[in-house]
Protein backbone atom coordinates (compact mmCIF):
# COMPACT_ATOMS: atom_id res chain seq x y z
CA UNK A 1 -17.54 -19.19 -12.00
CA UNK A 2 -20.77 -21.16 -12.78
CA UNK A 3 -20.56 -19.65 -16.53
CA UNK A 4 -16.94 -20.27 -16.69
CA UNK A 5 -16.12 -16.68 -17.55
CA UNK A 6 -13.49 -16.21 -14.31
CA UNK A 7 -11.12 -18.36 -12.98
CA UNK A 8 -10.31 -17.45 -9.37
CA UNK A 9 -6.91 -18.50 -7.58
CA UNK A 10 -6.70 -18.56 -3.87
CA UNK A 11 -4.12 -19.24 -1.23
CA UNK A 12 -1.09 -21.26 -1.42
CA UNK A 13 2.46 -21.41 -3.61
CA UNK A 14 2.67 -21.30 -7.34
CA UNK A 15 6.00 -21.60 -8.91
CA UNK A 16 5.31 -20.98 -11.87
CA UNK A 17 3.30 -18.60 -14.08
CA UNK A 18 -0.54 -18.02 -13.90
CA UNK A 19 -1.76 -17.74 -17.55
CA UNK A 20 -5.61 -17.82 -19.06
CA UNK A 21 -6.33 -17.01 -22.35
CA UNK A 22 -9.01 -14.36 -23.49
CA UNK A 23 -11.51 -17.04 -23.57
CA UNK A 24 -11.58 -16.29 -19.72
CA UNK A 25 -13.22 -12.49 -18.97
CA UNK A 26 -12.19 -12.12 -15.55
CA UNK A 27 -9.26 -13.69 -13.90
CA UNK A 28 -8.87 -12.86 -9.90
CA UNK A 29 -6.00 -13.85 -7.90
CA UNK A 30 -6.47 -13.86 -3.85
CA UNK A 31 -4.09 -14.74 -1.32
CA UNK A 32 -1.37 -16.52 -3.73
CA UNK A 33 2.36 -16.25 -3.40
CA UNK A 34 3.33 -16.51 -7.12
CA UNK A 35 7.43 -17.04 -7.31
CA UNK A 36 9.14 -17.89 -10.64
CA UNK A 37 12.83 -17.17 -10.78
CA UNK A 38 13.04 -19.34 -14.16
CA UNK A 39 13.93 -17.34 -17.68
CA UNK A 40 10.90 -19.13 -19.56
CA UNK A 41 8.03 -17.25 -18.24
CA UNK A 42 5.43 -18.10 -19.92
CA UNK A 43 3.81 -15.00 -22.63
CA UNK A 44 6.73 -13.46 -20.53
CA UNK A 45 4.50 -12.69 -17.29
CA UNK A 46 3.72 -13.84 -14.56
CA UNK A 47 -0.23 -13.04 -13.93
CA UNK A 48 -1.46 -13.50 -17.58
CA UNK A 49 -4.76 -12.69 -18.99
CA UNK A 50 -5.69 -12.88 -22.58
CA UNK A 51 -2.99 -12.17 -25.91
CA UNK A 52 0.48 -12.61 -26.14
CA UNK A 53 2.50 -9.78 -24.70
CA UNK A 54 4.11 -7.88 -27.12
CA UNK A 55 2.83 -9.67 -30.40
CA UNK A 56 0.45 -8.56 -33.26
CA UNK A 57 0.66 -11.78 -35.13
CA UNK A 58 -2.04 -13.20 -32.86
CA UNK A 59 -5.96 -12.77 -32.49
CA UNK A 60 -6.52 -10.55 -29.86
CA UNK A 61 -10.00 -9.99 -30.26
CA UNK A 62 -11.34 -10.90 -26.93
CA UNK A 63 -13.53 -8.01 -25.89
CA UNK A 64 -13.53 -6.96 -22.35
CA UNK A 65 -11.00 -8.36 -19.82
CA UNK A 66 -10.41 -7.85 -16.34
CA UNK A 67 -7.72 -9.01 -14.24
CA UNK A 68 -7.76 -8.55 -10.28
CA UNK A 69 -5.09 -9.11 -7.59
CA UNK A 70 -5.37 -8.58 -3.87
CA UNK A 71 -3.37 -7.35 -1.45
CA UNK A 72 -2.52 -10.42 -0.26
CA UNK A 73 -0.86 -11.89 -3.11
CA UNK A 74 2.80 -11.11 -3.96
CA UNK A 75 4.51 -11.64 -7.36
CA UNK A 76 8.31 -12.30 -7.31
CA UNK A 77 10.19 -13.34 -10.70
CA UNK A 78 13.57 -12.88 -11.83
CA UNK A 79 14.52 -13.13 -15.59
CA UNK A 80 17.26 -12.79 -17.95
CA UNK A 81 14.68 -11.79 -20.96
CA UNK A 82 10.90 -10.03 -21.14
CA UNK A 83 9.09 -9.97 -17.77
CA UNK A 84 6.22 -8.59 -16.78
CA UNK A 85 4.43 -9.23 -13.00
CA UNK A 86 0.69 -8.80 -13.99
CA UNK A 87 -0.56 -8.60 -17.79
CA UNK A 88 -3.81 -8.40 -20.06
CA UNK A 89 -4.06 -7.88 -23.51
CA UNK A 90 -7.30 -7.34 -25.92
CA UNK A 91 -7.39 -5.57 -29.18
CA UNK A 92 -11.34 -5.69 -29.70
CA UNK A 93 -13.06 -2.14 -30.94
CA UNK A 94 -14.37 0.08 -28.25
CA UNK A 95 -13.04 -3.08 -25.93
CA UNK A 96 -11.88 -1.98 -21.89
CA UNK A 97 -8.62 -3.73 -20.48
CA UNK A 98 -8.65 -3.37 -16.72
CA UNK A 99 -6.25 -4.34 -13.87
CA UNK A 100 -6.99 -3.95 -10.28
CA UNK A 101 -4.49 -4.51 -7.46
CA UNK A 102 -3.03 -4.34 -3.94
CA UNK A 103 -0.25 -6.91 -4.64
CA UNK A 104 3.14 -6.84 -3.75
CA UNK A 105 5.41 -6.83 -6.68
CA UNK A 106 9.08 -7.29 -7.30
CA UNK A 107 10.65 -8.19 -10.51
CA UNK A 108 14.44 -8.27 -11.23
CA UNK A 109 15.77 -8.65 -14.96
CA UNK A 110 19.36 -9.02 -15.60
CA UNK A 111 18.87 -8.04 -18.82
CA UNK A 112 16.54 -5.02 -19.18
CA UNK A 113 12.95 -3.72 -19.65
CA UNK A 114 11.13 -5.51 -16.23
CA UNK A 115 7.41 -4.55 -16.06
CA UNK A 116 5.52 -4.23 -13.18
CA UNK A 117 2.00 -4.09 -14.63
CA UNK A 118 0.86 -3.94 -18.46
CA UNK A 119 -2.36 -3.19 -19.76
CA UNK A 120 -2.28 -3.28 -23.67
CA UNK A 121 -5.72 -2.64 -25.88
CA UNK A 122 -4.44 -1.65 -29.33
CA UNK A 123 -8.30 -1.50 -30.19
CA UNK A 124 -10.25 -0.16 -27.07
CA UNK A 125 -9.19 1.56 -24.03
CA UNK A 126 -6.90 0.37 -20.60
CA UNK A 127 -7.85 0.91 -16.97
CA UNK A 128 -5.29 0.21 -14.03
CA UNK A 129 -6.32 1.07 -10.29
CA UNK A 130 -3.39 0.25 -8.48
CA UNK A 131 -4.55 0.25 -3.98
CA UNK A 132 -3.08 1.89 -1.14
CA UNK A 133 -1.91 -1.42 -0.63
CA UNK A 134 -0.07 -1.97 -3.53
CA UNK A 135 4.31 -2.18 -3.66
CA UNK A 136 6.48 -2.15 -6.83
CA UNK A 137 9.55 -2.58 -6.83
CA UNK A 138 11.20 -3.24 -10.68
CA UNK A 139 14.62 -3.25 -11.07
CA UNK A 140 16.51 -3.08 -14.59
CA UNK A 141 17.51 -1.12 -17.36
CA UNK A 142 14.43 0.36 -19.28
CA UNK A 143 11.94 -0.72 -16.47
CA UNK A 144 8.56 0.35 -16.05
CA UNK A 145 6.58 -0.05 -12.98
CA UNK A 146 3.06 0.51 -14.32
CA UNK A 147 1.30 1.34 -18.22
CA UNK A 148 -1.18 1.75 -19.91
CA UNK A 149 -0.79 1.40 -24.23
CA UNK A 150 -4.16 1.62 -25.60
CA UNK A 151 -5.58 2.86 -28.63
CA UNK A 152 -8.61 5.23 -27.13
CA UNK A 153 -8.15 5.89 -23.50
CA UNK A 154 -6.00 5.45 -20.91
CA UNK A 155 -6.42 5.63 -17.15
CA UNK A 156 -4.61 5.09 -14.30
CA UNK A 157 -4.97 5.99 -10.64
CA UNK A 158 -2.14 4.98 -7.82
CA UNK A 159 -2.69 5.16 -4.47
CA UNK A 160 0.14 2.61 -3.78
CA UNK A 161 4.53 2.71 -3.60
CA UNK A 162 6.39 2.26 -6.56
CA UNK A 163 10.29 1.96 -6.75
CA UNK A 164 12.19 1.81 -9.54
CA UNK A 165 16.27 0.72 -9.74
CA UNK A 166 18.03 1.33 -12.82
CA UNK A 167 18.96 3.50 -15.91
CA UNK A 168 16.56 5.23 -18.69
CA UNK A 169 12.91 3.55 -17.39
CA UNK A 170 9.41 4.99 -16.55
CA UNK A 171 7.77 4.58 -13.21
CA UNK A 172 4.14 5.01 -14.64
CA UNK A 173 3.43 5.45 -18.36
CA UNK A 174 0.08 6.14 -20.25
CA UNK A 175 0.34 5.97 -24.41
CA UNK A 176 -3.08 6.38 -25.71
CA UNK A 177 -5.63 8.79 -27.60
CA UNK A 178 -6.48 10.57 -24.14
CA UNK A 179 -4.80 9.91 -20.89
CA UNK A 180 -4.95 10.77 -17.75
CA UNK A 181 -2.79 9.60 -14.59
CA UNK A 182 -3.70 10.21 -10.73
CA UNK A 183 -1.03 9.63 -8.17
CA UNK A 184 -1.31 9.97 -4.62
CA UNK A 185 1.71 6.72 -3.32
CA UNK A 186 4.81 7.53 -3.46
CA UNK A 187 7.24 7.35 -6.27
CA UNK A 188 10.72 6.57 -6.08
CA UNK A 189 13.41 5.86 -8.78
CA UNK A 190 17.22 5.12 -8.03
CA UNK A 191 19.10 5.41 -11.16
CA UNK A 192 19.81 7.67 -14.13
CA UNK A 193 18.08 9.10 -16.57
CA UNK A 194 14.57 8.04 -15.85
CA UNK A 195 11.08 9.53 -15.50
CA UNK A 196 8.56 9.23 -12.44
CA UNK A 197 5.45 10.12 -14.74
CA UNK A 198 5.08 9.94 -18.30
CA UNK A 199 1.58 10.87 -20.10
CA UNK A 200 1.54 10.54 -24.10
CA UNK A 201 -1.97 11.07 -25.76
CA UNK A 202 -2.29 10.67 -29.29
CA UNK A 203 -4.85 11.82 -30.66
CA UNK A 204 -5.04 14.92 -33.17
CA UNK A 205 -7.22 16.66 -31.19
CA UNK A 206 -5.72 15.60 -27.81
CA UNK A 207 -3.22 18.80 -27.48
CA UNK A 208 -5.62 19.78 -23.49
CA UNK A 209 -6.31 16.15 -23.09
CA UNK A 210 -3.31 14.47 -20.92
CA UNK A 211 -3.36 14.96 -17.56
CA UNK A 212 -1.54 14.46 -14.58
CA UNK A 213 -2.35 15.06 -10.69
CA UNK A 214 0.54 14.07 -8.26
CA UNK A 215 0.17 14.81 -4.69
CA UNK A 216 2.31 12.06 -3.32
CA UNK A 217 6.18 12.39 -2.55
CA UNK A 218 8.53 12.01 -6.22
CA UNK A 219 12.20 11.02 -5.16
CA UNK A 220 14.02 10.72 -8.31
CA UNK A 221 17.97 10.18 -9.26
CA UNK A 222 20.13 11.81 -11.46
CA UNK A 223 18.96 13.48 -14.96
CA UNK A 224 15.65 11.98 -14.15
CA UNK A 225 12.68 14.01 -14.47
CA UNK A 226 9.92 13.91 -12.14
CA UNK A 227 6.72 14.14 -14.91
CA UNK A 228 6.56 14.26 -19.03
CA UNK A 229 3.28 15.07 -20.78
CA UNK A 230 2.81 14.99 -24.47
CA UNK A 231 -0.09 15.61 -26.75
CA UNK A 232 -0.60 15.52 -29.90
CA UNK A 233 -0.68 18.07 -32.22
């Protein structure tokens, strides 16, 4: 943009990662087939906007961030260590991390703990509107398809498909003060021990706060459970 506060991407091949740090607001992706099979994924994702993923020992304070991917873009990356399709990270007070997208997603890691999307605001609130458009597929032990960790609030809303393969991962997680999830796609997990829905909120005061509405179909494996909601007491 003219006041350098989003960087767009459009059409072609990248092999490789697509990373901006928070000095960058907004970072849209259009069109793109991103493909990395390498281990060495940059931050560990693939569609990268603003702190390191995972890591407190950096400044984070970036205010508002936005990341958005359309429904033409697709995201495949396998990995033998952390990997994570689209990510954004800010840790500013009051700050809002937001992902938008229709993409089509699929992440393999030979290891464990795959991520499909992963908003992270350890000082503000996340937002994540995934489209009827969008497709998940994560496979791995420990995967998640799509999160929210955020110190205030946490929303989601999925209108898209979302498959998980593997043992003992989440299909959608929310961890914050208040949460609340909205599902209408289709959820679908082939492996033990895992959980379609989970909903955490953590604040004292939080106990009526988490909420989830699911009115699209939940196929789930063995010992899985189809929804979890916690709140603090």
């Amino acid at each position: 943009s003219d006041d350098n506060s989003t960087v767009t991407y459009e059409g072609g091949t990248v092999n490789g990662a697509l990373v901006q740090d928070g000095n960058i607001k907004k970072l849209v992706v259009k069109g793109t087939e991103v493909v990395n099979g390498s281990t060495s994924l940059s931050k560990g994702a693939v569609i990268s906007l603003g702190g390191v993923n995972g890591a407190d020992r950096y400044n984070n304070n970036y205010g508002n961030l936005e990341v958005e991917v359309d429904k033409n873009t697709s995201i495949t990356a396998t990995a033998s260590s952390n990997i994570v399709g689209i990510y954004v990270r800010t840790d500013t007070a009051d700050s809002l991390a937001k992902v938008t997208s229709g993409a089509t997603i699929n992440l393999t890691n030979t290891s464990s703990f795959p991520q499909g999307v992963w908003v992270e605001n350890k000082g503000g609130s996340g937002e994540l509107n995934l489209t009827q458009d969008s497709d998940i597929t994560v496979t791995g032990s420990g995967a998640i398809g799509a999160g929210i960790s955020a110190k205030n609030n946490a929303l989601i809303v999925n209108q898209g498909n979302m498959t998980l393969n593997g043992d003992y991962g989440v299909v959608i997680s929310a961890t914050a003060g208040t949460a609340n999830v909205t599902s209408t796609g289709n959820i679908t997990t082939n492996g033990l021990s895992n959980v379609g829905i989970s909903v955490n909120a953590t604040d004292a005061d939080s106990t009526d706060t988490p909420i989830i509405k699911a009115s699209g179909q939940i196929t789930i494996g063995k010992d899985t459970a189809g929804a979890i909601v916690n709140g603090a007491s």
